[in-house]
C-alpha atoms as a PDB file:
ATOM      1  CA  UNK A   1       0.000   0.000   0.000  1.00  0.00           C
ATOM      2  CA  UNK A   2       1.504   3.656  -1.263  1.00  0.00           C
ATOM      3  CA  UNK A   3       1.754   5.579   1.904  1.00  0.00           C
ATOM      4  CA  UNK A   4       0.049   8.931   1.323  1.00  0.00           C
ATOM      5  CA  UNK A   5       0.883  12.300   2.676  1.00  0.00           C
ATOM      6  CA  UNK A   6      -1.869  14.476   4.535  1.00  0.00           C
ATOM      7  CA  UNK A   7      -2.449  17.685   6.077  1.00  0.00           C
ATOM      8  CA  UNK A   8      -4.635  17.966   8.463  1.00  0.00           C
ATOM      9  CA  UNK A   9      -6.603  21.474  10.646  1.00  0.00           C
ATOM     10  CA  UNK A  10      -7.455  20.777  14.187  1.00  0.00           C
ATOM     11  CA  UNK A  11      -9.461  23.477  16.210  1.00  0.00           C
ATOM     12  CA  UNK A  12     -11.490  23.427  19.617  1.00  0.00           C
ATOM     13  CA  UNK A  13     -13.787  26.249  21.692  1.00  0.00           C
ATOM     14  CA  UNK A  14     -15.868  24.092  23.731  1.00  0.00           C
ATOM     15  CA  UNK A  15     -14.200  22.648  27.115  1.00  0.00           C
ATOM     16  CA  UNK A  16     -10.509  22.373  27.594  1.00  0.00           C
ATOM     17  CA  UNK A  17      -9.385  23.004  24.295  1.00  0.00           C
ATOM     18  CA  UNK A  18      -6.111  21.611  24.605  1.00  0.00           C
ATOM     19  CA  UNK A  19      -7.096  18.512  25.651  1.00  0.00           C
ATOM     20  CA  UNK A  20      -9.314  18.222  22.904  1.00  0.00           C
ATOM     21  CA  UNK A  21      -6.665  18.762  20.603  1.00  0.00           C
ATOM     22  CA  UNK A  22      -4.734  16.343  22.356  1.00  0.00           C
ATOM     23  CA  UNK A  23      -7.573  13.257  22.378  1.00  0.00           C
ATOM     24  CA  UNK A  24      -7.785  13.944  18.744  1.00  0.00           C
ATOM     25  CA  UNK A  25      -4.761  13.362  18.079  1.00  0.00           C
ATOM     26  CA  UNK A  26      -4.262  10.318  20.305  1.00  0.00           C
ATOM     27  CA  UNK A  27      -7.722   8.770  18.596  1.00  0.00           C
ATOM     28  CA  UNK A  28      -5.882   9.581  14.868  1.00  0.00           C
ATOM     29  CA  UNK A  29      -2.743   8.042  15.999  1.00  0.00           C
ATOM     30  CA  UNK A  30      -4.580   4.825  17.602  1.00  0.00           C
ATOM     31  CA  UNK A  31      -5.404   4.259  13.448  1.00  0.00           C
ATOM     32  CA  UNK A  32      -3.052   1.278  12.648  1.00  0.00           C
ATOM     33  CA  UNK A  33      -3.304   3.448   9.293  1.00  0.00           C
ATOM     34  CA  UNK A  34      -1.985   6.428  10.802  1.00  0.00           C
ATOM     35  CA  UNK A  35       1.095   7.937  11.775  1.00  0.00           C
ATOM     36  CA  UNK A  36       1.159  11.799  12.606  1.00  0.00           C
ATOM     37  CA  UNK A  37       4.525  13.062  10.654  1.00  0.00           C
ATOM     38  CA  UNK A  38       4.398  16.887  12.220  1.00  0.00           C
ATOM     39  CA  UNK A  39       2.920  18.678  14.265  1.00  0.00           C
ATOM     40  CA  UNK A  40       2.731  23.049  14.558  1.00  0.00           C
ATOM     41  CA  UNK A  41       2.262  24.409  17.689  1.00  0.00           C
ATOM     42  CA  UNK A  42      -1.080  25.934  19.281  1.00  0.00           C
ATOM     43  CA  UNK A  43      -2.647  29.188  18.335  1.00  0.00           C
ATOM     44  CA  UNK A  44      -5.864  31.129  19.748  1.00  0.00           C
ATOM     45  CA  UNK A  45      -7.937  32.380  17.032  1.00  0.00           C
ATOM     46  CA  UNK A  46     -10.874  34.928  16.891  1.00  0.00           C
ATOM     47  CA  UNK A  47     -13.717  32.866  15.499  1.00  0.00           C
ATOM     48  CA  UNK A  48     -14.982  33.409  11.892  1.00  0.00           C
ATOM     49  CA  UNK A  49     -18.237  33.463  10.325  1.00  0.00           C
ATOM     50  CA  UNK A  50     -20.166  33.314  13.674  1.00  0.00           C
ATOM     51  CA  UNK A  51     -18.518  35.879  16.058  1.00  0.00           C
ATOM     52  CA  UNK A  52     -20.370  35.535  18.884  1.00  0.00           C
ATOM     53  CA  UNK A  53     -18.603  32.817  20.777  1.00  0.00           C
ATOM     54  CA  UNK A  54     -15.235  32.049  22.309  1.00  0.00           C
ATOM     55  CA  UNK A  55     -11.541  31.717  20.571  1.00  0.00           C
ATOM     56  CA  UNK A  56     -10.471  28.572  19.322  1.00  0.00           C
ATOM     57  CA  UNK A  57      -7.238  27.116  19.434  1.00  0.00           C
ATOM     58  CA  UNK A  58      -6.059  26.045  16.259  1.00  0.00           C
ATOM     59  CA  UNK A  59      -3.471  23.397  15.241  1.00  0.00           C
ATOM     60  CA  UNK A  60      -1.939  21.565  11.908  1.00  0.00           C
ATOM     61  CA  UNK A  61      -0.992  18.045  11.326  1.00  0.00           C
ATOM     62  CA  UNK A  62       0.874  16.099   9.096  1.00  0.00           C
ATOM     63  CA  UNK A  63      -0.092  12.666   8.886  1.00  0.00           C
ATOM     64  CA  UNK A  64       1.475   9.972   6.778  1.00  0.00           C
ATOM     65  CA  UNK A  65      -1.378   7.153   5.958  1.00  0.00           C
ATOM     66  CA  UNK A  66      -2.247   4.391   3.845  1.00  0.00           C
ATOM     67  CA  UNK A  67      -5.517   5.398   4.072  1.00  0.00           C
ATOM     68  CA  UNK A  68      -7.481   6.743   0.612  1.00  0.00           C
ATOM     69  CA  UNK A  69      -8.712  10.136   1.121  1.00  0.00           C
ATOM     70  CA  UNK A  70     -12.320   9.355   1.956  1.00  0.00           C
ATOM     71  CA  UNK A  71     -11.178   6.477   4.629  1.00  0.00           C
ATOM     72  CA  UNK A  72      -9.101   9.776   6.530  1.00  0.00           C
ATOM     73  CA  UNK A  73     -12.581  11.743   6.267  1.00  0.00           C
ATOM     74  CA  UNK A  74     -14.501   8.793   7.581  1.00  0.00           C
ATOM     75  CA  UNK A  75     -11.995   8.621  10.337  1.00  0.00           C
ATOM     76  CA  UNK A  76     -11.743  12.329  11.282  1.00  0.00           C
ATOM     77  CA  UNK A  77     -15.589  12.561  11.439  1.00  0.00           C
ATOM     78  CA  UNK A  78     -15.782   9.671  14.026  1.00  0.00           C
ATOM     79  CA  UNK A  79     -12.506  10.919  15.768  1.00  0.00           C
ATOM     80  CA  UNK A  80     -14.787  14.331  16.073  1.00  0.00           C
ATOM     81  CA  UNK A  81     -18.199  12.043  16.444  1.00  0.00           C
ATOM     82  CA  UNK A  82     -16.070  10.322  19.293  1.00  0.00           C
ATOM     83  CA  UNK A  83     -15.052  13.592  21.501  1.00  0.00           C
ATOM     84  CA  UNK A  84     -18.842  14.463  21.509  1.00  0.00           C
ATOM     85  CA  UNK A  85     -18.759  17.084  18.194  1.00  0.00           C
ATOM     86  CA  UNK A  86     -22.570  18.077  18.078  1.00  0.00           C
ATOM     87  CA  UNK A  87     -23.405  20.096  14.645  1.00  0.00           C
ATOM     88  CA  UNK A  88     -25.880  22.584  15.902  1.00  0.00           C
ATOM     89  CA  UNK A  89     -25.322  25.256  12.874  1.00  0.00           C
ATOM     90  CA  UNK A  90     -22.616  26.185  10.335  1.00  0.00           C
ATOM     91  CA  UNK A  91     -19.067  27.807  12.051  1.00  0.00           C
ATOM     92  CA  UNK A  92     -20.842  27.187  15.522  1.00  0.00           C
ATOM     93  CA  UNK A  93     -18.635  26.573  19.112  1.00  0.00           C
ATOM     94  CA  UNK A  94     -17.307  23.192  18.644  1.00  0.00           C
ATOM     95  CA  UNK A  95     -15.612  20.774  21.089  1.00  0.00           C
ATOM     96  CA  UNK A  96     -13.326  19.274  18.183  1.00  0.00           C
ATOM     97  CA  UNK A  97     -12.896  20.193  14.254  1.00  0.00           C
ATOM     98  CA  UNK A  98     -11.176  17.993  12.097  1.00  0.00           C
ATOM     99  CA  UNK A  99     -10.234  18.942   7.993  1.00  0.00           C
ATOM    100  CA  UNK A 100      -8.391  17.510   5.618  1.00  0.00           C
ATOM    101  CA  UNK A 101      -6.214  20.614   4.085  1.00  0.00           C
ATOM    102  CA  UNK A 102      -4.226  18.852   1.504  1.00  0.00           C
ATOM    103  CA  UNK A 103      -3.870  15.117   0.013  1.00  0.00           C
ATOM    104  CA  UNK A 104      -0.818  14.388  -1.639  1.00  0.00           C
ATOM    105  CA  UNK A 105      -0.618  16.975  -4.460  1.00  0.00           C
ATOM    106  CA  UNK A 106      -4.010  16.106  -5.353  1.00  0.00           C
ATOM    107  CA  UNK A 107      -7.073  17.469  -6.213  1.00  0.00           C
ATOM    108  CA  UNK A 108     -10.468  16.124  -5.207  1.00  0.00           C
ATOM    109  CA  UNK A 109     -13.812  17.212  -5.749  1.00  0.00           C
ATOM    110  CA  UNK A 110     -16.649  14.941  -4.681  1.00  0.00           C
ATOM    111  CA  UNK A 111     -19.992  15.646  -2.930  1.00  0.00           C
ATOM    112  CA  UNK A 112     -18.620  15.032   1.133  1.00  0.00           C
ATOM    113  CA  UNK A 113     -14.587  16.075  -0.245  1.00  0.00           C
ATOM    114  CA  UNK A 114     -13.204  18.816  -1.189  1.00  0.00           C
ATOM    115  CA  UNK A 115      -8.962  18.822  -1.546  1.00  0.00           C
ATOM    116  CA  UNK A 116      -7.437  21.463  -0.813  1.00  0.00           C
ATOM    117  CA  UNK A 117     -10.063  22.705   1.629  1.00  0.00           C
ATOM    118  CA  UNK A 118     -12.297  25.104  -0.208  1.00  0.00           C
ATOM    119  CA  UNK A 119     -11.820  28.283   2.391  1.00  0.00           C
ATOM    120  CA  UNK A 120      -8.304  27.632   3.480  1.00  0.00           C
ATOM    121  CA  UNK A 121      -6.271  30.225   1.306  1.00  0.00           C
ATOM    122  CA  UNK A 122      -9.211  32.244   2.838  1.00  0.00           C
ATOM    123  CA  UNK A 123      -8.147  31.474   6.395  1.00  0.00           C
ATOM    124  CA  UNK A 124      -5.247  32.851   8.510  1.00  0.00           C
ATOM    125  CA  UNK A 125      -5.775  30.852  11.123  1.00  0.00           C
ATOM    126  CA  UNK A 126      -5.222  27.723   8.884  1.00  0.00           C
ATOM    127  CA  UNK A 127      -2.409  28.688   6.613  1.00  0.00           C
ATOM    128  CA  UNK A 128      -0.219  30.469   9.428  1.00  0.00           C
ATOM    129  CA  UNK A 129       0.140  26.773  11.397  1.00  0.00           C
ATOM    130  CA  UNK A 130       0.204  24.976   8.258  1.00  0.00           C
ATOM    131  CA  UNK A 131       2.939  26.517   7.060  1.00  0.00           C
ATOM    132  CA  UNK A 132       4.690  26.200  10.352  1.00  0.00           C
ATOM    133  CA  UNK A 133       4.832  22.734   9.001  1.00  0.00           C
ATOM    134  CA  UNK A 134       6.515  22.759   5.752  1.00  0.00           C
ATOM    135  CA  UNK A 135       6.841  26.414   4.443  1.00  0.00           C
ATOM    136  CA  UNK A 136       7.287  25.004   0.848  1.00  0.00           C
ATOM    137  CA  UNK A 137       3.558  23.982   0.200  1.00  0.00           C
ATOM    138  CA  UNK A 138       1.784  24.343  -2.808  1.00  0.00           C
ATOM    139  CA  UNK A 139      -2.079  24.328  -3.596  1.00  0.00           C
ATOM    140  CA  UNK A 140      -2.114  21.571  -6.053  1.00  0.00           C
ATOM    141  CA  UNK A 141      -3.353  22.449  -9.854  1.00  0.00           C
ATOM    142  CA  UNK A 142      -2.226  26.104  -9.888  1.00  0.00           C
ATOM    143  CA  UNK A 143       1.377  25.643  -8.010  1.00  0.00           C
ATOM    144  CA  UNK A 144       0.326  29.035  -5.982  1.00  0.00           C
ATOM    145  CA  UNK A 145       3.010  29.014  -2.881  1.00  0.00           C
ATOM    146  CA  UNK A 146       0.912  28.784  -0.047  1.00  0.00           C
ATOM    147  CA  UNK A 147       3.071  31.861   1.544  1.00  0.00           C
ATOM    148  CA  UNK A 148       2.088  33.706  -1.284  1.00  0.00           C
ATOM    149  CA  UNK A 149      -1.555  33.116  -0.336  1.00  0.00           C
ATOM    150  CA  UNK A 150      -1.431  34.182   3.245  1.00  0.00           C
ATOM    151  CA  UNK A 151       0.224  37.324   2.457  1.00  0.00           C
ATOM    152  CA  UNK A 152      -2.497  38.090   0.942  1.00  0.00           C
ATOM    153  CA  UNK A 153      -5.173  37.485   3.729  1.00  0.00           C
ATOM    154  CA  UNK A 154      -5.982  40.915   6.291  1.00  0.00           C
ATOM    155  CA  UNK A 155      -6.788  39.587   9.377  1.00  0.00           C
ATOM    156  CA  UNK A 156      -3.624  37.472  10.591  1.00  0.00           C
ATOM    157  CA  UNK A 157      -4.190  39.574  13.788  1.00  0.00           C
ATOM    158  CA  UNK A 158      -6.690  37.182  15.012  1.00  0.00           C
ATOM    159  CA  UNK A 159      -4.196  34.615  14.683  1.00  0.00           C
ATOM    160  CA  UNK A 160      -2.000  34.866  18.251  1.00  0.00           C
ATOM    161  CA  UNK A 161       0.521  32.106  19.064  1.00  0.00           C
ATOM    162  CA  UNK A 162      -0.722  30.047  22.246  1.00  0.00           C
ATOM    163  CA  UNK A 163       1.576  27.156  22.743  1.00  0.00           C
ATOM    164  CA  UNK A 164       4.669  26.619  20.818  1.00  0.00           C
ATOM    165  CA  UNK A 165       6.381  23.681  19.757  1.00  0.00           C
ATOM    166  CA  UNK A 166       9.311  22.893  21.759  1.00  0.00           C
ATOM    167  CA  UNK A 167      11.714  21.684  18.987  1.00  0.00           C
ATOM    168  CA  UNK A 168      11.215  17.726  17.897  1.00  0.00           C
ATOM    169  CA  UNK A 169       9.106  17.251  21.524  1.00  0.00           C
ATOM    170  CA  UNK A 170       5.145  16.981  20.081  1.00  0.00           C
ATOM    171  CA  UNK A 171       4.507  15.606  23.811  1.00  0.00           C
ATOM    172  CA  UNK A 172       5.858  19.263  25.178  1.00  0.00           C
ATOM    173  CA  UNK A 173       2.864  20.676  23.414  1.00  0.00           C
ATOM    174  CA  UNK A 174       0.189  18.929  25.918  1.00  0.00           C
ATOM    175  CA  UNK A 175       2.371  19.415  29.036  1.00  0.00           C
ATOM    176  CA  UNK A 176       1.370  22.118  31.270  1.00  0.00           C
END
């Protein structure tokens, strides 16, 4: 099996939000299918779309999995189904968000997948942890540096680093 390359946004505002970012990635990693390659650090982000409700914290993944594109949706939505992720209305609080960014270099567009993400290179508070990651991504088709994109978005104010990353340590991210 061809071992695939993913990206992956995480983002909580419901409960502890760090150990929600945590579990997730703990459920992802207890995939047989899954390793996580990367991790950024933390950030706390304004909310978008609906304002009225309290700052996330916001983190990107790289996973490497044998798992198709659709099998890593199926598992982030019961990884998020799991950690009690109620859909009440669109950009609502949420204990635990999971998206698939990017899939290989690939583009997909079926009725429950979008790759890339559709708002992404709209979003601050995905691209700035993303490219924490691996500053060299591309958005598949057009070969647009992802930099490129986020210098382009206004409001990276809203984006404020929360935890960082203490060097090769992912652990040192969930220790107090």
């Amino acid at each position: 099996m061809k071992d695939n390359s993913a990206y992956l946004s995480l983002g909580s505002n419901m409960g502890d939000r760090q150990e929600c970012l945590r579990l997730a990635i703990q459920e992802l990693e207890k995939n047989p299918d899954v390793k996580i390659a990367a991790l950024s650090s933390i950030y706390e982000t304004d909310p978008v779309g609906y304002t009225d409700q309290a700052n996330f914290l916001n983190m990107a993944v790289k996973v490497s999995t044998t798992l198709s594109a659709l099998q890593l949706l199926e598992l982030c939505l019961r990884v998020e189904q799991d950690l009690g992720r109620i859909r009440e209305f669109r950009w609502g609080p949420r204990i635990i968000d999971l998206d698939i960014l990017l899939y290989n270099k690939e583009n997909i567009e079926m009725e429950t997948l979008q790759v890339p993400h559709p708002r992404m290179t709209e979003r601050a508070f995905v691209l700035i942890p993303l490219l924490e990651i691996d500053r060299s991504l591309v958005l598949p088709k057009t070969y647009t540096p992802l930099v490129e994109v986020l210098d382009e978005i206004p409001d990276k104010e809203g984006v404020r680093l929360w935890k960082q990353i203490n060097g090769e340590d992912a652990s040192a991210l969930f220790e107090s």
